[in-house]
N, C-alpha and C. Protein backbone atom coordinates (compact mmCIF):
# COMPACT_ATOMS: atom_id res chain seq x y z
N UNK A 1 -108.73 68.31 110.15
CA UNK A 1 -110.13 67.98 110.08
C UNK A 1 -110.27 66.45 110.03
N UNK A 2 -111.09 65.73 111.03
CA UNK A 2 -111.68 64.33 110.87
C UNK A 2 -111.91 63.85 109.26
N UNK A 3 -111.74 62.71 108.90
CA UNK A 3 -112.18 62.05 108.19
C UNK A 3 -113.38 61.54 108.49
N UNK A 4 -114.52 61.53 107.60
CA UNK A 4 -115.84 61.02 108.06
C UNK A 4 -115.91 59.39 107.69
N UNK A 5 -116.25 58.66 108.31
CA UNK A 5 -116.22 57.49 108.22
C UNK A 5 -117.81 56.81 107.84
N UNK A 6 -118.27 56.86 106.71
CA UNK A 6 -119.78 56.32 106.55
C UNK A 6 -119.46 54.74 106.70
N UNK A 7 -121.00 54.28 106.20
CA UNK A 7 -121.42 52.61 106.77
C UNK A 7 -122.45 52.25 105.59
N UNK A 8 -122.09 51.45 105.27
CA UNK A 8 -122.70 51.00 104.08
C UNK A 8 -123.37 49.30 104.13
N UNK A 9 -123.94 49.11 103.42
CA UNK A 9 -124.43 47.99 103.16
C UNK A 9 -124.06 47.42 101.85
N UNK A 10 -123.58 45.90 101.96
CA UNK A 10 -122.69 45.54 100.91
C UNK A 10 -124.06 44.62 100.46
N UNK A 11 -124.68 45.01 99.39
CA UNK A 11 -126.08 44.56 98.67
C UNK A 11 -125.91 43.76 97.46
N UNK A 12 -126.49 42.42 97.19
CA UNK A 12 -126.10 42.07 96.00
C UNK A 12 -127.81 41.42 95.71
N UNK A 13 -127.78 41.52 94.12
CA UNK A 13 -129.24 41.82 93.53
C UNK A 13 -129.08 40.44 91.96
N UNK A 14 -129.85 39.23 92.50
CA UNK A 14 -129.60 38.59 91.16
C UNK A 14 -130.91 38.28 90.97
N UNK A 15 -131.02 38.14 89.50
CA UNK A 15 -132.46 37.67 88.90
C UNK A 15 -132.63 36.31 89.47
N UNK A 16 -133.93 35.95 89.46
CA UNK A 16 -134.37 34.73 89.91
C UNK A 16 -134.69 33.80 88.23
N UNK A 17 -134.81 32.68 88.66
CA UNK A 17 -134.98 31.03 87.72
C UNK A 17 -134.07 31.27 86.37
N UNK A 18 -132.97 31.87 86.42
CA UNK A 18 -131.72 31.59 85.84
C UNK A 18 -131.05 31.48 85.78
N UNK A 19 -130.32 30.66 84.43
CA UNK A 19 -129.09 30.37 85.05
C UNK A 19 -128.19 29.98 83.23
N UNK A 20 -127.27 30.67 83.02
CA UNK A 20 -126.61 30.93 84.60
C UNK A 20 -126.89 32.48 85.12
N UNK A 21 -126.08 32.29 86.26
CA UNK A 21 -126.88 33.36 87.04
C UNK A 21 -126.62 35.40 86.37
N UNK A 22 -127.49 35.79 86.91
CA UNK A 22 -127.29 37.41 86.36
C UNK A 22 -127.32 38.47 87.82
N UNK A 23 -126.19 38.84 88.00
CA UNK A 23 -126.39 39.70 89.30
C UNK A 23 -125.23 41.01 89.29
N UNK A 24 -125.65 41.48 90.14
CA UNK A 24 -124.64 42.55 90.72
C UNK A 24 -124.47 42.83 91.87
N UNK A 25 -123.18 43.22 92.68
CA UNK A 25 -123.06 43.55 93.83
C UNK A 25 -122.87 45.21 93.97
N UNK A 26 -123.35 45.86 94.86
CA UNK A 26 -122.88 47.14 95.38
C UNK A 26 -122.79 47.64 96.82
N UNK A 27 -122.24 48.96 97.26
CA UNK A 27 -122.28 49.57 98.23
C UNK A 27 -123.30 50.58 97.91
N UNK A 28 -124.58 50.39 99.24
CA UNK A 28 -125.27 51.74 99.46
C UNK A 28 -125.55 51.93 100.91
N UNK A 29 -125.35 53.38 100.99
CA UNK A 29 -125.48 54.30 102.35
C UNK A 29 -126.25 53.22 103.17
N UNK A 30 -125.99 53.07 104.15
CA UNK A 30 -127.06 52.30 105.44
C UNK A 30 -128.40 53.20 105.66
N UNK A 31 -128.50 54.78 105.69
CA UNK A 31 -129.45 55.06 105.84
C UNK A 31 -130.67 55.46 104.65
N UNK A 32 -129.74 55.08 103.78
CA UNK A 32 -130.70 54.95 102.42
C UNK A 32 -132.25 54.56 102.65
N UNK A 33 -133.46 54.44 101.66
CA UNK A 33 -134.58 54.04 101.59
C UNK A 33 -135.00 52.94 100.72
N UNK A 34 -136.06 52.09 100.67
CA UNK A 34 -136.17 52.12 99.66
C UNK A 34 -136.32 51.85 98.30
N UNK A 35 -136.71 52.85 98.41
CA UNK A 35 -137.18 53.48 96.83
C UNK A 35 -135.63 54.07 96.17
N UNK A 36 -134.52 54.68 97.03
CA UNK A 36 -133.03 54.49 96.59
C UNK A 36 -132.59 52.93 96.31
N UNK A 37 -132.87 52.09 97.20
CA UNK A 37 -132.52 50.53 96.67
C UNK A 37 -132.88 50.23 95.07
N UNK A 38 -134.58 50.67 95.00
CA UNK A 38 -135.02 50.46 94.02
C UNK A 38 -134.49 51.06 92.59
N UNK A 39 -134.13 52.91 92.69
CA UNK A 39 -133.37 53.36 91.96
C UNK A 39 -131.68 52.52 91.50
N UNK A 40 -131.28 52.03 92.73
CA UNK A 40 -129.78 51.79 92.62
C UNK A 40 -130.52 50.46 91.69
N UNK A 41 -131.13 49.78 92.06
CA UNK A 41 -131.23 48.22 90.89
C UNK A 41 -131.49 48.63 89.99
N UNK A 42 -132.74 49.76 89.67
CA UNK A 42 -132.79 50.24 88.43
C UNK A 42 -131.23 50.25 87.29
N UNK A 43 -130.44 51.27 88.09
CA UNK A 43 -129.45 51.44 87.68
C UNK A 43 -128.09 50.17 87.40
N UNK A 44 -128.37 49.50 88.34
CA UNK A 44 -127.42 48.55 88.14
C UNK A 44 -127.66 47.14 87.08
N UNK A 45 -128.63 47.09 86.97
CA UNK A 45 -129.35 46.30 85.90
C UNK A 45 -129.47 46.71 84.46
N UNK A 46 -129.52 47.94 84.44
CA UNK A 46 -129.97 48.55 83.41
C UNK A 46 -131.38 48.58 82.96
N UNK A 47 -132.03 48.63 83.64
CA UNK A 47 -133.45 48.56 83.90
C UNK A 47 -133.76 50.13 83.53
N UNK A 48 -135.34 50.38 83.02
CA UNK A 48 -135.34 51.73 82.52
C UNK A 48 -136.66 52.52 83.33
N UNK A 49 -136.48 51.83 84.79
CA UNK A 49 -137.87 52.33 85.60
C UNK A 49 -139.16 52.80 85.04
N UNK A 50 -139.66 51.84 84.01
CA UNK A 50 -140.73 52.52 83.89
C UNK A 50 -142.28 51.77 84.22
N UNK A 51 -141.56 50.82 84.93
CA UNK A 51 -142.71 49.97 86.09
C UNK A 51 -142.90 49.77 87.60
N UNK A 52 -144.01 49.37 88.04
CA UNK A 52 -144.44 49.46 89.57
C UNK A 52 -143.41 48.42 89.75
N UNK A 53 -142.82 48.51 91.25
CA UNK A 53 -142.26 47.30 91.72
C UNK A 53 -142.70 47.35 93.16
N UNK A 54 -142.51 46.10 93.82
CA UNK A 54 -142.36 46.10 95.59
C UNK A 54 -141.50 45.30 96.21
N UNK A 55 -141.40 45.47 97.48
CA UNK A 55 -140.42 44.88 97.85
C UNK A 55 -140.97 44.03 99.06
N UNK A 56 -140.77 42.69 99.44
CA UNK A 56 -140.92 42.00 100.64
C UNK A 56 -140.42 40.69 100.66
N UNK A 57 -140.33 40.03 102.11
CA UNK A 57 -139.28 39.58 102.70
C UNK A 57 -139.50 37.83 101.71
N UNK A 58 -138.77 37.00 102.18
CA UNK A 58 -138.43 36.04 100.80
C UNK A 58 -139.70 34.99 101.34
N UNK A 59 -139.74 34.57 102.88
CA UNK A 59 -141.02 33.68 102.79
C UNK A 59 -142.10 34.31 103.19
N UNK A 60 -142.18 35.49 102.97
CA UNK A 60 -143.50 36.16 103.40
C UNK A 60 -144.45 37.09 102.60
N UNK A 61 -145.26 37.06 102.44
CA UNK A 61 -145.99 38.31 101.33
C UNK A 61 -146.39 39.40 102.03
N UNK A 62 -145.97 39.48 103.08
CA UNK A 62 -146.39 41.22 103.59
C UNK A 62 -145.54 41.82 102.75
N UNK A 63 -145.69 43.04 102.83
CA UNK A 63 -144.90 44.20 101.39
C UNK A 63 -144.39 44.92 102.37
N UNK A 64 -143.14 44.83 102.36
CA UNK A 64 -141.81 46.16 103.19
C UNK A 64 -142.05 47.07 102.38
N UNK A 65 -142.10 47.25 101.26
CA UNK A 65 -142.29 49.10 100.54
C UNK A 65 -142.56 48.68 99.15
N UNK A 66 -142.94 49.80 98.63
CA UNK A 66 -143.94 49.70 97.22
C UNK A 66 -143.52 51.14 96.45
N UNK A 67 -143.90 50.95 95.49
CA UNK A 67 -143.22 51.38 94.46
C UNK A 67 -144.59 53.14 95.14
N UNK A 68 -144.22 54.41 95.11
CA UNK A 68 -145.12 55.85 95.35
C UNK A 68 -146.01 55.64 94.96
N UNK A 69 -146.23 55.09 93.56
CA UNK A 69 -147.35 55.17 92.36
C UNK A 69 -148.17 54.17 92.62
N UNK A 70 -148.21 53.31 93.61
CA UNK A 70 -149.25 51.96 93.72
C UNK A 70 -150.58 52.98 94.29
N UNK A 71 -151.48 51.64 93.14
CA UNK A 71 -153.04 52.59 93.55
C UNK A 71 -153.53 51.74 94.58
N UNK A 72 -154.11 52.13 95.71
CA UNK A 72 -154.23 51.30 96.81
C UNK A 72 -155.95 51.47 96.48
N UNK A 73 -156.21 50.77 96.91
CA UNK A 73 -158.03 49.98 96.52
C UNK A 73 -158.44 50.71 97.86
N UNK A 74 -159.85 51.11 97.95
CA UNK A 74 -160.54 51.84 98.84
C UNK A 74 -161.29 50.24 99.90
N UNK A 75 -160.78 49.44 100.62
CA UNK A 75 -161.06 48.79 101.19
C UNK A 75 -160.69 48.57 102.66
N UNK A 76 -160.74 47.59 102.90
CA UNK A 76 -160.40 47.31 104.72
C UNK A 76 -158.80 46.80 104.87
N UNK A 77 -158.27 46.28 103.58
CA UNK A 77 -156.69 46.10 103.63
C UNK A 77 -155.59 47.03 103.47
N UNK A 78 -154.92 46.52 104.81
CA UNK A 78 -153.45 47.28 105.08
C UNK A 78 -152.98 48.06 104.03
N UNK A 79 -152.84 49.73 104.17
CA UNK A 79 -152.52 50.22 102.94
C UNK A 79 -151.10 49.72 103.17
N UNK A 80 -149.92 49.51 101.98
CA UNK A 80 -148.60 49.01 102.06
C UNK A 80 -147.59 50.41 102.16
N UNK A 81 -146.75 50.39 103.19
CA UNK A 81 -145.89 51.41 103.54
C UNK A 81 -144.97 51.99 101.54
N UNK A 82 -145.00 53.05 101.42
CA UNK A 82 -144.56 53.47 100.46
C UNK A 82 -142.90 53.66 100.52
N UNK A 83 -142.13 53.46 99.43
CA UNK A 83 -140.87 52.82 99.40
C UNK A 83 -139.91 54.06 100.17
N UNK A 84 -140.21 55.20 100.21
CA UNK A 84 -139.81 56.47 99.60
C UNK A 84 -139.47 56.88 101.57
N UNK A 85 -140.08 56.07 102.14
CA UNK A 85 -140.73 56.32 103.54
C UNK A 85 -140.02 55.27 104.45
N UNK A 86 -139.64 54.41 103.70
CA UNK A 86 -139.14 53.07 104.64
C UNK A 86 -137.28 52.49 104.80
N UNK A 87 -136.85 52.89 105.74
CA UNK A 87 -134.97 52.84 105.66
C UNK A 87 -134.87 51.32 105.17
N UNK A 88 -133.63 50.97 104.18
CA UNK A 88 -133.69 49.61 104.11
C UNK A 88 -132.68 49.46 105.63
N UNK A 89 -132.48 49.82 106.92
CA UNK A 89 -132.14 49.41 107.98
C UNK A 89 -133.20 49.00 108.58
N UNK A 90 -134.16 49.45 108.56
CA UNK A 90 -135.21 48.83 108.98
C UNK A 90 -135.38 47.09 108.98
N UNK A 91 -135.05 46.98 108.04
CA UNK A 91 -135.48 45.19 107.06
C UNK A 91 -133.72 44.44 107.10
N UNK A 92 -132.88 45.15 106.92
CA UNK A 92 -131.56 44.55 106.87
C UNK A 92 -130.85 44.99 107.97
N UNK A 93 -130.31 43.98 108.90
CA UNK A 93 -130.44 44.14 110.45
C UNK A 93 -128.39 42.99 109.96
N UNK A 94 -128.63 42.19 110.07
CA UNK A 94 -127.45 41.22 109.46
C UNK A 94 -126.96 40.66 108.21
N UNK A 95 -125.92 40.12 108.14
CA UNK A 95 -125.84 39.53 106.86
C UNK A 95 -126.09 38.46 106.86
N UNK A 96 -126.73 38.25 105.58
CA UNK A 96 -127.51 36.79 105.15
C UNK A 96 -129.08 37.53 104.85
N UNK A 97 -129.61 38.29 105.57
CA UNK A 97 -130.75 39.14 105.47
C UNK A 97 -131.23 38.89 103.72
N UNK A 98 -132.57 38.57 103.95
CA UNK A 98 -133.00 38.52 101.86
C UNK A 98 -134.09 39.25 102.29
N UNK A 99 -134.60 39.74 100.94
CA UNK A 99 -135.96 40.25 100.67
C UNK A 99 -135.97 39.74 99.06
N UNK A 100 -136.83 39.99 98.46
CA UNK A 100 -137.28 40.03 96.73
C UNK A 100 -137.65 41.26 96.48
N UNK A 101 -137.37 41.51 95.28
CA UNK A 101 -137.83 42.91 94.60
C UNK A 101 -138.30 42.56 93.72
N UNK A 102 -139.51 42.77 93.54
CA UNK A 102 -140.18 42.29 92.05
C UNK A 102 -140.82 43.81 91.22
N UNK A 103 -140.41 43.39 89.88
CA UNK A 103 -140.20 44.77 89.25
C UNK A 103 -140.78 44.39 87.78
N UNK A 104 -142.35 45.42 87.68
CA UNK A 104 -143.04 45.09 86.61
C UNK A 104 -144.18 44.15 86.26
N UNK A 105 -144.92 44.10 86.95
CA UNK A 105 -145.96 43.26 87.01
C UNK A 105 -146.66 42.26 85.90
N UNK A 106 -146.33 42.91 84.83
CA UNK A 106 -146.81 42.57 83.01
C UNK A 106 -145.36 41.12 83.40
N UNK A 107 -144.30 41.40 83.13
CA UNK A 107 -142.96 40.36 83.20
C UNK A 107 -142.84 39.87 84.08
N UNK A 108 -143.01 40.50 85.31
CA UNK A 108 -142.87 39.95 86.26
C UNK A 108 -141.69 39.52 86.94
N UNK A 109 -140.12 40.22 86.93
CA UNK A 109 -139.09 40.16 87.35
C UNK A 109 -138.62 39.80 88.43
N UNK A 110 -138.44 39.26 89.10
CA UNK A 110 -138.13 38.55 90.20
C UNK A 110 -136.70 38.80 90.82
N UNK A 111 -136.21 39.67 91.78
CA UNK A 111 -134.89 39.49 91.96
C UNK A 111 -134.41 39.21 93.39
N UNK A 112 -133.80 38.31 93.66
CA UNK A 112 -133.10 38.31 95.32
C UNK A 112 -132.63 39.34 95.81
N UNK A 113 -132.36 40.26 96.88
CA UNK A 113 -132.01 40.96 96.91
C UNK A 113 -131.18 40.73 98.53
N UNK A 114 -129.90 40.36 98.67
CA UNK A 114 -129.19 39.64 99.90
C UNK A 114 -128.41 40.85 100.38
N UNK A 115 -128.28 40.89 101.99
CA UNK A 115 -127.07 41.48 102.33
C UNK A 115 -126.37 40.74 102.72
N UNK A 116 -124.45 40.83 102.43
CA UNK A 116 -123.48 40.43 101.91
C UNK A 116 -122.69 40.65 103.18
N UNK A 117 -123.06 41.62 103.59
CA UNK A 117 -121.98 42.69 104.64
C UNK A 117 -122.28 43.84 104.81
N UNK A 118 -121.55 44.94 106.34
CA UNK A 118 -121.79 46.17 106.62
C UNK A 118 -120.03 46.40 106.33
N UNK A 119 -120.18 47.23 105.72
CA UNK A 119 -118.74 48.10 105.69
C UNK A 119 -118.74 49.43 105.99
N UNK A 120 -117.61 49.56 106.81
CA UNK A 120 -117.68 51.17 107.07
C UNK A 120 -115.96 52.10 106.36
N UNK A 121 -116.36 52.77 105.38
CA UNK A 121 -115.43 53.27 104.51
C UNK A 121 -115.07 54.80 104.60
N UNK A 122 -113.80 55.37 104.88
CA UNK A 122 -113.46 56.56 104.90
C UNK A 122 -113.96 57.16 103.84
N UNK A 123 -114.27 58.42 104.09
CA UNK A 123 -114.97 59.60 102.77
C UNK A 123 -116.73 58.79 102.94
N UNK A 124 -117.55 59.55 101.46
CA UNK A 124 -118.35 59.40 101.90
C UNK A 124 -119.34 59.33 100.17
N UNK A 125 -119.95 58.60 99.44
CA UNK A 125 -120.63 58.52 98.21
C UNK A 125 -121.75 58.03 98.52
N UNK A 126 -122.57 57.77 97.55
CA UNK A 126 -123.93 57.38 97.99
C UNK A 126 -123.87 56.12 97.59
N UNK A 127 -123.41 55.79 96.66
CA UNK A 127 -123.03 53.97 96.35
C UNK A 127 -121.97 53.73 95.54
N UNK A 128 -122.11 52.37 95.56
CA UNK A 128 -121.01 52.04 94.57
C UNK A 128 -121.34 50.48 93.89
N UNK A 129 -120.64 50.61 92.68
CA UNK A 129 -120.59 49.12 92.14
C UNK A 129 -119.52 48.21 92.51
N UNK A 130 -119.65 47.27 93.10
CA UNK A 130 -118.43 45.97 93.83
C UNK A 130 -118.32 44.75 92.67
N UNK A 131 -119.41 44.57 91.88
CA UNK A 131 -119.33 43.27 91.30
C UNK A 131 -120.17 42.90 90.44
N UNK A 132 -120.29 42.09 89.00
CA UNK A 132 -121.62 41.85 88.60
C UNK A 132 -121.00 40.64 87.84
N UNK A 133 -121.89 40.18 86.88
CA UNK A 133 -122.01 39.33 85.82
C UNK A 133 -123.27 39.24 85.18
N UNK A 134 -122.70 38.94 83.55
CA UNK A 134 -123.90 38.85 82.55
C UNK A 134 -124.68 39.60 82.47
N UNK A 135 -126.09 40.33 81.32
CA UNK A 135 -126.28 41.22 81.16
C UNK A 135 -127.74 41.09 81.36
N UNK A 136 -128.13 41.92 81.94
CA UNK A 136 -129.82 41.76 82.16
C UNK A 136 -130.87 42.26 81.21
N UNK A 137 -131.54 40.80 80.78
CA UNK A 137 -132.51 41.36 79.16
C UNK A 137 -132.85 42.76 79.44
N UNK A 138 -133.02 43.13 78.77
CA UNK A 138 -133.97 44.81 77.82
C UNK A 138 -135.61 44.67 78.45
N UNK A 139 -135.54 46.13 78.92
CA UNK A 139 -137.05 46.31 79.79
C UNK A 139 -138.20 45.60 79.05
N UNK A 140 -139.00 44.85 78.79
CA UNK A 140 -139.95 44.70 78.28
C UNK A 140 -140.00 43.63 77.29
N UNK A 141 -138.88 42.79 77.58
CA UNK A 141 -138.26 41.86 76.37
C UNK A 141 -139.15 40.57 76.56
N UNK A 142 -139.83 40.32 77.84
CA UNK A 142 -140.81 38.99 77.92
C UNK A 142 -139.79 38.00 78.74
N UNK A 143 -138.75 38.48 78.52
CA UNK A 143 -138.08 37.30 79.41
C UNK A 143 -137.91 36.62 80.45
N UNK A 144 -138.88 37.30 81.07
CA UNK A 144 -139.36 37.07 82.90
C UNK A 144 -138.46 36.02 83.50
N UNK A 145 -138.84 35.00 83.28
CA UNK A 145 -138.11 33.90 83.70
C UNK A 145 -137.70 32.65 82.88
N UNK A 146 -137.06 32.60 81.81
CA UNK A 146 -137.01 31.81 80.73
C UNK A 146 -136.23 32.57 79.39
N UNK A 147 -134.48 32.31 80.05
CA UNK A 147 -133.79 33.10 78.63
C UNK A 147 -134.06 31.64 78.23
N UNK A 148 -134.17 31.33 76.48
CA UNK A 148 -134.25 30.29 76.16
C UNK A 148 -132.71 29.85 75.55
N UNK A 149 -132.54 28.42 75.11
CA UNK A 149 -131.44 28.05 74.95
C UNK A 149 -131.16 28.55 73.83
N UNK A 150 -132.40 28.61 72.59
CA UNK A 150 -132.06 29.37 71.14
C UNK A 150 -132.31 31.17 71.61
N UNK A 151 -131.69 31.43 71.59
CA UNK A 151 -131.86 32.63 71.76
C UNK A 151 -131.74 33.43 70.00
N UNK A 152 -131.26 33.02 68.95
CA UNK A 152 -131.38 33.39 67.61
C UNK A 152 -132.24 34.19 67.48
N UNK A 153 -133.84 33.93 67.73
CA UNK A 153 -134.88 34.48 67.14
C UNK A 153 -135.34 35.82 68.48
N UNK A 154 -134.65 35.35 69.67
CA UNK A 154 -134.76 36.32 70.77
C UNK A 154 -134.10 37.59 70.29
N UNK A 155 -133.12 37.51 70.00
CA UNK A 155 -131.99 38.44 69.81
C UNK A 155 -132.16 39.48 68.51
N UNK A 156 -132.97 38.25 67.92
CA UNK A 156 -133.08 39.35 66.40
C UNK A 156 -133.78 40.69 66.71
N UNK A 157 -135.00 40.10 67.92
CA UNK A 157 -136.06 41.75 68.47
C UNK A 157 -135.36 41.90 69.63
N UNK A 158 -134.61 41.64 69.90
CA UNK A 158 -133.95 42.53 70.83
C UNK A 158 -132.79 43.24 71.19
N UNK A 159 -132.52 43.01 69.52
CA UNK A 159 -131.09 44.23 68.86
C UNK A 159 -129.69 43.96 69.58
N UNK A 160 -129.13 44.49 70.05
CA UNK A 160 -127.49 44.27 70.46
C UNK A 160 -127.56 43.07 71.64
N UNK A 161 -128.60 42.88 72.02
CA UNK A 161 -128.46 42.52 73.66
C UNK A 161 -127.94 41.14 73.70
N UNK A 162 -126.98 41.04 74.61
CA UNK A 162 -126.37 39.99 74.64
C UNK A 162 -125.74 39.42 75.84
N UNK A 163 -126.03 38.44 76.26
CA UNK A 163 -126.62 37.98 77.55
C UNK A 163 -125.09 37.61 78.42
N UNK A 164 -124.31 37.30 77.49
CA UNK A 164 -122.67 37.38 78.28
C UNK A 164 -121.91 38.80 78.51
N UNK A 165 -122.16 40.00 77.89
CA UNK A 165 -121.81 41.14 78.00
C UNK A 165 -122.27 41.82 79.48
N UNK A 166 -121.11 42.40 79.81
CA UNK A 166 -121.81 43.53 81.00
C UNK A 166 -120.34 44.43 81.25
N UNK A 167 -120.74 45.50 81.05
CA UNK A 167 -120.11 46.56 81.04
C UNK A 167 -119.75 46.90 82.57
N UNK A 168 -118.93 46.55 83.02
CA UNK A 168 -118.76 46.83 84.55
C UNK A 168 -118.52 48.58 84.50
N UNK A 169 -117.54 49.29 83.57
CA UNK A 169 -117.19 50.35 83.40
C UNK A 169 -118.37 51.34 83.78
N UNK A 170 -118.71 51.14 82.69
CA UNK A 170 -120.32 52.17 82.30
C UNK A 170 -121.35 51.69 83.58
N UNK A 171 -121.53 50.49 84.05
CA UNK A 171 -122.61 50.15 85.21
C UNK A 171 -122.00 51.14 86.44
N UNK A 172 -120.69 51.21 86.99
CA UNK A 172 -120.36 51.80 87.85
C UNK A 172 -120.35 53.57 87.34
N UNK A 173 -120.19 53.55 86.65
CA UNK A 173 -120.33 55.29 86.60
C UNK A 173 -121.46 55.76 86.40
N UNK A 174 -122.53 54.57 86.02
CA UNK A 174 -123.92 55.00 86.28
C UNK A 174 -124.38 54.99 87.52
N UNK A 175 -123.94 54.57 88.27
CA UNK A 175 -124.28 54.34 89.69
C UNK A 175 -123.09 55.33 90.54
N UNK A 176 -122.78 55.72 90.01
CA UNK A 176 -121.46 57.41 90.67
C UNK A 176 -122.48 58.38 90.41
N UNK A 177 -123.49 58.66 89.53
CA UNK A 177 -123.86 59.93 88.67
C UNK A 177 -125.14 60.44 89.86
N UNK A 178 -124.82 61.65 90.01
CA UNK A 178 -125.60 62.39 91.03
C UNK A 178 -127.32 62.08 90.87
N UNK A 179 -127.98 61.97 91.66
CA UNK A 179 -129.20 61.64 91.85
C UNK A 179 -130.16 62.50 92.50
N UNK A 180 -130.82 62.93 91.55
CA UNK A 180 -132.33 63.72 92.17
C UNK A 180 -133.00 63.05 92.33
N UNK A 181 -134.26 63.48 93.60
CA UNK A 181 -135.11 63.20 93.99
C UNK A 181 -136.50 64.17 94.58
């Protein structure tokens, strides 16, 4: 029997106006969507999805895909293609390719979101973790764009979190773990 040979997109996802920097790299399916992109950052961040995000290209404000749940206004403007609906092949064509994902509107999260590379790998998963560093604040922590240098009084409300830690272990087997939709 053939070996199936899938094609992936080698994706890497870092927060924006810090530094030093906070990112991760992974493999996901080429024909993925998405609203799977959006799940996989969820996951790779440690992010706890429980905000609107969208996605579009780095000098442009048209919106490549939007989070299902956006309430679209009863007017004459472009309703925005829903995430769930849109291949990220569509938008990532080469490497070097960016978009932004901004995630949470209250914080306002900001993340690059680059392709790295196409790889095509024997067998067949839905993603994978390649790479990260440092740990990405706690959903709702205010930290948008500004870890501060004292972080003392940050840390006290925001319990274990600690901004040099990142569990590569546990990030990748969260991103192995089967996915409904």
């Amino acid at each position: 029997m053939p070996t199936t040979v899938t094609t992936y997109f080698e994706l890497e996802v870092s927060l924006q106006n810090i530094q030093p920097r906070i990112w991760r790299r992974f493999l996901l399916r080429r024909n993925c969507d998405f609203h799977e992109l959006h799940d996989t950052i969820q996951k790779a961040c440690g992010w706890w999805d429980y905000h609107l995000y969208l996605f579009h290209p780095v000098d442009d404000q048209r919106l490549l895909a939007v989070t299902p749940y956006w309430q679209v206004e009863t007017n004459d403007e472009e309703i925005p293609p829903v995430a769930a609906t849109v291949k990220i092949a569509d938008f990532f064509w080469r490497e070097g390719d960016k978009c932004l994902y901004i995630y949470d509107f209250g914080d306002d999260w900001h993340h690059l979101v680059e392709l790295k590379g196409i790889v095509k790998l024997k067998g067949s998963h839905r993603r994978r973790l390649v790479g990260g560093e440092r740990a990405f604040p706690h959903e709702d922590s205010g930290l948008d764009e500004d870890i501060r240098e004292d972080l003392l009084s940050t840390r006290q409300w925001l319990g274990d979190w600690d901004p040099e830690r990142f569990d590569y272990e546990a990030t990748a087997r969260e991103l192995a773990r089967r996915v409904r939709y």
